[in-house]
PDB file of N, CA and C in Angstrom:
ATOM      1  N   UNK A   1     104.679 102.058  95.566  1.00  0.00           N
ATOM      2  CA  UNK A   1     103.889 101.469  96.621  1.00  0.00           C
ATOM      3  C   UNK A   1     104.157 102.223  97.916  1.00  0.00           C
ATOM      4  N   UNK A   2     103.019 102.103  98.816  1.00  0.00           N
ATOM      5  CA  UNK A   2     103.392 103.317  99.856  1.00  0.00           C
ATOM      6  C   UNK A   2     103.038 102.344 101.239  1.00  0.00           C
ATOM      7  N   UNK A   3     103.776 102.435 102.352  1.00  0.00           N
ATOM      8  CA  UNK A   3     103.533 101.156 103.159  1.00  0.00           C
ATOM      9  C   UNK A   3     102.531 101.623 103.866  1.00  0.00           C
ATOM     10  N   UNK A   4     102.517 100.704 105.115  1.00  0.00           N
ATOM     11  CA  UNK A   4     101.201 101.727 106.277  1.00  0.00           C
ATOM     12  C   UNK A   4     101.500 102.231 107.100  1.00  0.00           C
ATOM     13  N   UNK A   5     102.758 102.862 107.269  1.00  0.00           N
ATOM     14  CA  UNK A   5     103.384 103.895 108.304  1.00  0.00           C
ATOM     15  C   UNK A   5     102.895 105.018 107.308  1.00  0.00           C
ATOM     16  N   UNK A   6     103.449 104.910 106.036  1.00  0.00           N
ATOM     17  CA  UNK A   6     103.374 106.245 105.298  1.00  0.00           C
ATOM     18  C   UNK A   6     101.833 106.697 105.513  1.00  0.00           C
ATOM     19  N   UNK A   7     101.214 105.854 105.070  1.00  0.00           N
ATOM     20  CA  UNK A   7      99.767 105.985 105.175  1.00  0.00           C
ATOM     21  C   UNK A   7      99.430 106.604 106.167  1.00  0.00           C
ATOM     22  N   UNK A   8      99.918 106.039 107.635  1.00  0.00           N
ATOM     23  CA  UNK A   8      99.052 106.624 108.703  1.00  0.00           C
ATOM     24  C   UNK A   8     100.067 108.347 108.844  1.00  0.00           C
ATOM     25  N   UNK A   9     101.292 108.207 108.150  1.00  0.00           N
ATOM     26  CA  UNK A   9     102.247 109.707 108.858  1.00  0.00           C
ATOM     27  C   UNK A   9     101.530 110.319 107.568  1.00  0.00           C
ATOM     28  N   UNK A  10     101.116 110.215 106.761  1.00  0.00           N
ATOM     29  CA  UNK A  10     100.249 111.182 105.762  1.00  0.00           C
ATOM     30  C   UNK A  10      99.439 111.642 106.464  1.00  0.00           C
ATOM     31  N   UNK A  11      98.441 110.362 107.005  1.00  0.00           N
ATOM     32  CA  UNK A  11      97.381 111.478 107.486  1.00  0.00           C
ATOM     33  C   UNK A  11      97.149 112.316 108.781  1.00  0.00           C
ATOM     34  N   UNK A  12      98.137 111.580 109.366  1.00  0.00           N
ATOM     35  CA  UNK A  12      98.879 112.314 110.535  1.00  0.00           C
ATOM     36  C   UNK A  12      99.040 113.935 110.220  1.00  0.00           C
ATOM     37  N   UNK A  13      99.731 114.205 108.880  1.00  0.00           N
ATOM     38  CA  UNK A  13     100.068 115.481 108.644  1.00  0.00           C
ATOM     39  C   UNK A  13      98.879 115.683 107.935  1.00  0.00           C
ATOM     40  N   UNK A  14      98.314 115.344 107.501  1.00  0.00           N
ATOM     41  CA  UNK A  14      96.532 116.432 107.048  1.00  0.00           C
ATOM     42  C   UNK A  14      95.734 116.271 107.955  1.00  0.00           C
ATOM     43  N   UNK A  15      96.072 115.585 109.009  1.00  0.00           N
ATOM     44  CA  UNK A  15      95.044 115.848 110.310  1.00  0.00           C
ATOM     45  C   UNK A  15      93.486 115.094 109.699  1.00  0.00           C
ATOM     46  N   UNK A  16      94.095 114.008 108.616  1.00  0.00           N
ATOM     47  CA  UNK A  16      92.397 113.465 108.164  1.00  0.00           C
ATOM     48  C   UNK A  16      92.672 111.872 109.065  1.00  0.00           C
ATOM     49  N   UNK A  17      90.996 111.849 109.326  1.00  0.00           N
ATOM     50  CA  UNK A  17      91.347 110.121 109.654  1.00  0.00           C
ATOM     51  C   UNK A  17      91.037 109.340 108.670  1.00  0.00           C
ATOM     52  N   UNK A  18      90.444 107.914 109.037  1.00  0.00           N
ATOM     53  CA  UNK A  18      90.315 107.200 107.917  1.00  0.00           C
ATOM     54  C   UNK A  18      89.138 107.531 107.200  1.00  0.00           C
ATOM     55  N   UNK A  19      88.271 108.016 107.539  1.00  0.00           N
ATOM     56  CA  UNK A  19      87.386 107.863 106.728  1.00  0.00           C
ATOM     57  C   UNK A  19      87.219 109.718 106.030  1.00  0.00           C
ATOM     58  N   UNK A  20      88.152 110.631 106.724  1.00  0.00           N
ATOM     59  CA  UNK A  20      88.197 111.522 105.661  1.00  0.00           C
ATOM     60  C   UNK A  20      89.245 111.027 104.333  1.00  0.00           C
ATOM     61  N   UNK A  21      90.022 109.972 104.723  1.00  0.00           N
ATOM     62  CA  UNK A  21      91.219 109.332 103.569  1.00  0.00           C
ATOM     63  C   UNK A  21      89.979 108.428 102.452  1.00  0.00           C
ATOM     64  N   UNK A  22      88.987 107.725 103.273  1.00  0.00           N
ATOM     65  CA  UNK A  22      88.153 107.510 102.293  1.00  0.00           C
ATOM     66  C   UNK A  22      87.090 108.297 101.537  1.00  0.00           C
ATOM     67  N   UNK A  23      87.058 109.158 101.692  1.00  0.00           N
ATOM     68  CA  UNK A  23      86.451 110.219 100.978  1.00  0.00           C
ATOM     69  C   UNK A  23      87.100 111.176  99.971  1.00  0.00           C
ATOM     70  N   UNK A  24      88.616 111.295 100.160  1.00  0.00           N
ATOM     71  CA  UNK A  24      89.475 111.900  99.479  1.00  0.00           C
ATOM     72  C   UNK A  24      89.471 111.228  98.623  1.00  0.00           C
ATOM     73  N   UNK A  25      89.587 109.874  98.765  1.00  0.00           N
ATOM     74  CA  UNK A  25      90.649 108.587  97.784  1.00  0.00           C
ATOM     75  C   UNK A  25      89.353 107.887  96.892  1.00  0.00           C
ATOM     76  N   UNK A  26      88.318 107.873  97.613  1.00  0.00           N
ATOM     77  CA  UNK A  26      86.679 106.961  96.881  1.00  0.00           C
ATOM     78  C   UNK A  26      87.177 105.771  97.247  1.00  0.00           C
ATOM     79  N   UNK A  27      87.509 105.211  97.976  1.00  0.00           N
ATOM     80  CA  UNK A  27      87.935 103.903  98.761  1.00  0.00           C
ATOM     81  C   UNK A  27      87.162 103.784 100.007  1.00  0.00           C
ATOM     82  N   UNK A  28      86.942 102.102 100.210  1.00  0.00           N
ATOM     83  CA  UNK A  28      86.228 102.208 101.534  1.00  0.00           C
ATOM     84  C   UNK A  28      87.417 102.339 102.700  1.00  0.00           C
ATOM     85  N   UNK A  29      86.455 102.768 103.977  1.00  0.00           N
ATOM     86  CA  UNK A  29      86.903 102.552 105.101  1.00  0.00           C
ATOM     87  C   UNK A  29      88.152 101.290 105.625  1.00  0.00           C
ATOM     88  N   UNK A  30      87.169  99.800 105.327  1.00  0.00           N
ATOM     89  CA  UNK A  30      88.105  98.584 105.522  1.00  0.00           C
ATOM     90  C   UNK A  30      89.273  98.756 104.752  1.00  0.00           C
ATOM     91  N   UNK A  31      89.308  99.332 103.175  1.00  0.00           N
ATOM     92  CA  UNK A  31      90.713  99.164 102.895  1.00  0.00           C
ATOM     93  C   UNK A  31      91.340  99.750 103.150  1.00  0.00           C
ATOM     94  N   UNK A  32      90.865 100.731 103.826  1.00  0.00           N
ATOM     95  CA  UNK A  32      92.412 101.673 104.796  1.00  0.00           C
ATOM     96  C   UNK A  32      92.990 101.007 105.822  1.00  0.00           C
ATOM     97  N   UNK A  33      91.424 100.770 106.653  1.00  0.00           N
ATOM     98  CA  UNK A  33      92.309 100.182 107.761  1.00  0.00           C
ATOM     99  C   UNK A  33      92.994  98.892 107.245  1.00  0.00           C
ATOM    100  N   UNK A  34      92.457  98.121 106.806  1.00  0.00           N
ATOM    101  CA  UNK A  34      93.706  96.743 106.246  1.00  0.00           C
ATOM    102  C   UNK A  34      94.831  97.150 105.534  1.00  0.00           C
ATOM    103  N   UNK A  35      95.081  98.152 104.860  1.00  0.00           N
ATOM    104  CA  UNK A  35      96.652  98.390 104.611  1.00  0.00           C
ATOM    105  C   UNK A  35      97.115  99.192 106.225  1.00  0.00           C
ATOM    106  N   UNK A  36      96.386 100.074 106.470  1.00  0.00           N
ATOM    107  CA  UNK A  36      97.484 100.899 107.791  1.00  0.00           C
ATOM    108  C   UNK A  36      97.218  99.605 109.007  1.00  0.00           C
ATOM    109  N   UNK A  37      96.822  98.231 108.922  1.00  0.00           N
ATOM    110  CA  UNK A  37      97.214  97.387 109.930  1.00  0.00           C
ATOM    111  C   UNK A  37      97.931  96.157 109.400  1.00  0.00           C
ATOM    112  N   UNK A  38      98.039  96.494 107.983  1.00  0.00           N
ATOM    113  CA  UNK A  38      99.230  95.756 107.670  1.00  0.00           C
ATOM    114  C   UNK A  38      98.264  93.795 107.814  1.00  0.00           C
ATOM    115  N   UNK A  39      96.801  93.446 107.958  1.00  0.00           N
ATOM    116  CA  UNK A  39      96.566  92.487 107.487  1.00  0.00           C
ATOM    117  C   UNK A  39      96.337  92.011 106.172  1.00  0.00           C
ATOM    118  N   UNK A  40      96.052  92.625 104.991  1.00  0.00           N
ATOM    119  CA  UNK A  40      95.751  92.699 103.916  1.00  0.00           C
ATOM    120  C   UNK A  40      96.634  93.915 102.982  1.00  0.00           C
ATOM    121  N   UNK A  41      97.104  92.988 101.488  1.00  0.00           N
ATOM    122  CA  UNK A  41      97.510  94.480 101.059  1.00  0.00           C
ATOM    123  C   UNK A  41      96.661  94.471  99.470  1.00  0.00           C
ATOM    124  N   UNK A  42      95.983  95.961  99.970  1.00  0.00           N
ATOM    125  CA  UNK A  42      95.038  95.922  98.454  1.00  0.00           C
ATOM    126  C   UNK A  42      95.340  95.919  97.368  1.00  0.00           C
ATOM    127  N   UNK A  43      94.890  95.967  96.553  1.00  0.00           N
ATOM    128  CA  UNK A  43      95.012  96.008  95.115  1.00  0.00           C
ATOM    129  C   UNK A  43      95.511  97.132  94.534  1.00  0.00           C
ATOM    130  N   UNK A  44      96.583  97.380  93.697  1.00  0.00           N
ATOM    131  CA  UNK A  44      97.385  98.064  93.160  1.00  0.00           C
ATOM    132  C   UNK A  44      97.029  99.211  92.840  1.00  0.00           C
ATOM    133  N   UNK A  45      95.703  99.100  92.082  1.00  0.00           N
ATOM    134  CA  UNK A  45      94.471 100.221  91.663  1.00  0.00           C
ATOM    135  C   UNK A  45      93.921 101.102  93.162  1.00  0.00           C
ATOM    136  N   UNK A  46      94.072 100.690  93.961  1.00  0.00           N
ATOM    137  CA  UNK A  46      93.355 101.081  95.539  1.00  0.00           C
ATOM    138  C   UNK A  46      94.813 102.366  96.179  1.00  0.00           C
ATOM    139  N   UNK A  47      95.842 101.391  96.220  1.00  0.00           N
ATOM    140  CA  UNK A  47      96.982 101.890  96.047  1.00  0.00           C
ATOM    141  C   UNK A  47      97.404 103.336  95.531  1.00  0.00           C
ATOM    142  N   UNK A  48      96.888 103.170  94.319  1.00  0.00           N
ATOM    143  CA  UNK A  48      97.097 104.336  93.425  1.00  0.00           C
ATOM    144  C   UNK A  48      96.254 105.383  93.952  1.00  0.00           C
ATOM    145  N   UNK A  49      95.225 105.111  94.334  1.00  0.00           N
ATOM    146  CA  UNK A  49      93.854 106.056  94.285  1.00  0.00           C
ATOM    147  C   UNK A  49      94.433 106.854  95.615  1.00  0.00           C
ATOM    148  N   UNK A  50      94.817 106.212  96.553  1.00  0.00           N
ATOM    149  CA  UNK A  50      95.328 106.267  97.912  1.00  0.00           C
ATOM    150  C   UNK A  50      96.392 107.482  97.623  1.00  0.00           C
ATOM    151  N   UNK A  51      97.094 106.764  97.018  1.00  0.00           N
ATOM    152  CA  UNK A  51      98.127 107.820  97.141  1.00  0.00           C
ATOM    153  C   UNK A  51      98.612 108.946  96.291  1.00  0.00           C
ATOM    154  N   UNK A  52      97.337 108.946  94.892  1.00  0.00           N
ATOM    155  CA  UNK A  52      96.864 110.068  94.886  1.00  0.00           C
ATOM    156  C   UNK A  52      95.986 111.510  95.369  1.00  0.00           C
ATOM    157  N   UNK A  53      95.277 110.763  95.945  1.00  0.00           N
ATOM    158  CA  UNK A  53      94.211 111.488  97.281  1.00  0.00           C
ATOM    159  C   UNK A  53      95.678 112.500  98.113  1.00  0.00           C
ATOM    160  N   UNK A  54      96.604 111.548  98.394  1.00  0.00           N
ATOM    161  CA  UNK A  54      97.889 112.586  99.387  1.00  0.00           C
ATOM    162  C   UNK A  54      98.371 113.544  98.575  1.00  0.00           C
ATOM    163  N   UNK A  55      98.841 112.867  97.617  1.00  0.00           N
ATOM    164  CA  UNK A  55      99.699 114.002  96.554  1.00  0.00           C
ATOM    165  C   UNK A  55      98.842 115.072  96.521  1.00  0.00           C
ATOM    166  N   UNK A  56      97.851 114.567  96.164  1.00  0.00           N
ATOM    167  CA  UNK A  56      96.952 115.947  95.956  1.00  0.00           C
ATOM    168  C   UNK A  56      96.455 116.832  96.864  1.00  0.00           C
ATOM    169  N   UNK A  57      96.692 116.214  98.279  1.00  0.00           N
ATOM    170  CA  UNK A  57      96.368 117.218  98.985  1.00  0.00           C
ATOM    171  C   UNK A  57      98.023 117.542  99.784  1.00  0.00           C
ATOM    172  N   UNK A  58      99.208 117.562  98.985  1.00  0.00           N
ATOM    173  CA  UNK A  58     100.223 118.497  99.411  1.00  0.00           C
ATOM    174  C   UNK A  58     101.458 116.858 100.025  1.00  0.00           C
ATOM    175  N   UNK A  59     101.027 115.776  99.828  1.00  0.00           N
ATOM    176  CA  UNK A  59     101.681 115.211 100.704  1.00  0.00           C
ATOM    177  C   UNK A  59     103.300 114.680  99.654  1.00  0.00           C
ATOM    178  N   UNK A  60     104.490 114.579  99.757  1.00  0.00           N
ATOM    179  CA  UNK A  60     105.336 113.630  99.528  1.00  0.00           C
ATOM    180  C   UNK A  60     105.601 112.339  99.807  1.00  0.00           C
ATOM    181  N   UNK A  61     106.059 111.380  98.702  1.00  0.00           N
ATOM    182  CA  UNK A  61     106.426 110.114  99.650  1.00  0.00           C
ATOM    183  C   UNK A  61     107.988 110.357  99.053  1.00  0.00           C
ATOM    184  N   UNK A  62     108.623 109.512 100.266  1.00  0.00           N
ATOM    185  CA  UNK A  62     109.757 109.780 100.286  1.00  0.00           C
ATOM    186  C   UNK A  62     110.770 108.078  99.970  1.00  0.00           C
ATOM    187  N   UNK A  63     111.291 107.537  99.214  1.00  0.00           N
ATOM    188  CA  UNK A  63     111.395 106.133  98.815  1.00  0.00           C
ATOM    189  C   UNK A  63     112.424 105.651  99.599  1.00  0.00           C
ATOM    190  N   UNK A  64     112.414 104.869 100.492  1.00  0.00           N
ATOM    191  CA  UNK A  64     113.099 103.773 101.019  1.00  0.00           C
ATOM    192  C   UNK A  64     114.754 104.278 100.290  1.00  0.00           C
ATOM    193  N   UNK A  65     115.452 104.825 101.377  1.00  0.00           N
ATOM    194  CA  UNK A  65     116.926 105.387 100.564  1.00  0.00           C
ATOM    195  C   UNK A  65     118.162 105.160 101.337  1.00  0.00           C
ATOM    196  N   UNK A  66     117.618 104.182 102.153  1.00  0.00           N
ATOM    197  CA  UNK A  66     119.139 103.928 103.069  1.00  0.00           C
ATOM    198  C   UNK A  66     118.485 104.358 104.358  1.00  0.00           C
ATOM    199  N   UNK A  67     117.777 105.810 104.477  1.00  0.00           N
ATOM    200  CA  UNK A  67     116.643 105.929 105.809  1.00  0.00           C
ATOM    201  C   UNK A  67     115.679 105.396 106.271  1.00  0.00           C
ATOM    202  N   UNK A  68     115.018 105.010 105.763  1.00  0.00           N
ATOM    203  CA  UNK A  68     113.733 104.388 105.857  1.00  0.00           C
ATOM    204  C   UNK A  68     112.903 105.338 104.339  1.00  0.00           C
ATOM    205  N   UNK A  69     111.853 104.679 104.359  1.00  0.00           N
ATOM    206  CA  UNK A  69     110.568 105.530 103.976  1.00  0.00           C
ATOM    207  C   UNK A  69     110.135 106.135 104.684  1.00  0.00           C
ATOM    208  N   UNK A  70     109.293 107.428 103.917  1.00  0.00           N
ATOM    209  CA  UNK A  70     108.551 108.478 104.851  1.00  0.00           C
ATOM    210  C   UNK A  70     108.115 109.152 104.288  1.00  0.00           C
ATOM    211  N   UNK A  71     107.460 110.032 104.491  1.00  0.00           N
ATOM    212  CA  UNK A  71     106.429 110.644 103.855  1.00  0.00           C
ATOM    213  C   UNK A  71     106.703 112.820 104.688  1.00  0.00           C
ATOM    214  N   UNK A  72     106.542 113.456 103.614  1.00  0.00           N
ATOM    215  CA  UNK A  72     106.480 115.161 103.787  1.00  0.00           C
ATOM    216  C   UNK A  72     105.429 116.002 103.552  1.00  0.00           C
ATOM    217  N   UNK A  73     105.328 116.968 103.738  1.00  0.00           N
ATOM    218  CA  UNK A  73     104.604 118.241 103.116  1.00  0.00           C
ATOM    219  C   UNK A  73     105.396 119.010 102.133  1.00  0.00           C
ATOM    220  N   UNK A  74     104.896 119.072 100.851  1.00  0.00           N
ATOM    221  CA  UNK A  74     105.572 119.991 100.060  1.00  0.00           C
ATOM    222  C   UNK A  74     105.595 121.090 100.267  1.00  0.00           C
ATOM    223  N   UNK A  75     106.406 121.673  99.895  1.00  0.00           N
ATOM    224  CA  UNK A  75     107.033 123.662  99.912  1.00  0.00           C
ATOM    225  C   UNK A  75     105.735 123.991  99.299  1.00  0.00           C
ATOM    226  N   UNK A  76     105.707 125.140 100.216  1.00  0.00           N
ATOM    227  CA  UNK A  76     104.169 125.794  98.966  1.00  0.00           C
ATOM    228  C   UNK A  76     105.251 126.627  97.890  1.00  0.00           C
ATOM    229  N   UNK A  77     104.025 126.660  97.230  1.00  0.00           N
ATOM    230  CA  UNK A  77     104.678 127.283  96.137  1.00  0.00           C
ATOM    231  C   UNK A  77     104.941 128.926  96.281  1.00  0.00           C
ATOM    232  N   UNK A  78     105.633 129.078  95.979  1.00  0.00           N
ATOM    233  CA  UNK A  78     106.323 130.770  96.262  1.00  0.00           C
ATOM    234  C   UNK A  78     105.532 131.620  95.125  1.00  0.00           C
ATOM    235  N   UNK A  79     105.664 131.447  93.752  1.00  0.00           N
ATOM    236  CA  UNK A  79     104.839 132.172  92.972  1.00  0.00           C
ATOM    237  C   UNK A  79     103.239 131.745  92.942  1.00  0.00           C
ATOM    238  N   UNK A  80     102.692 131.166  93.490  1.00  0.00           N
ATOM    239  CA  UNK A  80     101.146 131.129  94.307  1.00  0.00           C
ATOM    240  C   UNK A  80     100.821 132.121  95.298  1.00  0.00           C
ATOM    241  N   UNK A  81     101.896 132.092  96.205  1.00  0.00           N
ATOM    242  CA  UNK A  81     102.102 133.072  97.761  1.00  0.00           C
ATOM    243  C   UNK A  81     101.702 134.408  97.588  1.00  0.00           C
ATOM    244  N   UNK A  82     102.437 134.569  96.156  1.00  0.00           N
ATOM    245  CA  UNK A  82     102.717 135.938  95.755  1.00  0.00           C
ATOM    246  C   UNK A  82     101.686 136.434  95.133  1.00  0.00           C
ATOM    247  N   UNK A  83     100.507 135.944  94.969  1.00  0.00           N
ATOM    248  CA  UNK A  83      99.554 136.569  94.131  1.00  0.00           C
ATOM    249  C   UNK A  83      98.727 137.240  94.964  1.00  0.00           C
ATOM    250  N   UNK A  84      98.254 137.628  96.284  1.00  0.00           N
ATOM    251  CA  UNK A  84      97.479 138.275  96.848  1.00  0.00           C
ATOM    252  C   UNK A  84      97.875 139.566  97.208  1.00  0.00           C
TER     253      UNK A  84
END
C-alpha cells in the first residue's frame, strides 16, 4: 500500500500531475485526488494500478523502516547506458 505523501513525492519526481497520474494509471482524476488528500482510501485494485503506473515509469517505494516511508528514482540501468 502506498500512502499520499508517496503518491504526491512520486509525482513530484516525474514532474506528472494528477491527471497525467490518471492517464498513466487508467484511473480517474477524483481517485487521485481522494487518496493524495487522504479523504477516501480507494480500492485495493486502484491502488495497484497506481502504483504500477510509478514503477513503471522508474519510481521506488520505499517501506515504512524505522524512517518513514518514501518513495525514489531507480539507478538507470548501466548495461542499457551502454548500448549507444
Amino acid at each position: 500500500m502506498i500512502t499520499s505523501a508517496q503518491c504526491r513525492g512520486a509525482r513530484g519526481l516525474l514532474g506528472w500531475s494528477q491527471q497525467d497520474l490518471s492517464k498513466h494509471a487508467g484511473v480517474g482524476t477524483v481517485a487521485i485526488h481522494q487518496l493524495e488528500s487522504g479523504t477516501s482510501q480507494p480500492r485495493l485494485a486502484t491502488m495497484n494500478v497506481i502504483r504500477r503506473a510509478f514503477e513503471t515509469a522508474g519510481v521506488e517505494f520505499i517501506d515504512e523502516n524505522g524512517g518513514g516511508a518514501g518513495v525514489r528514482l531507480k539507478k538507470p540501468n548501466r548495461a542499457n547506458d551502454d548500448r549507444s
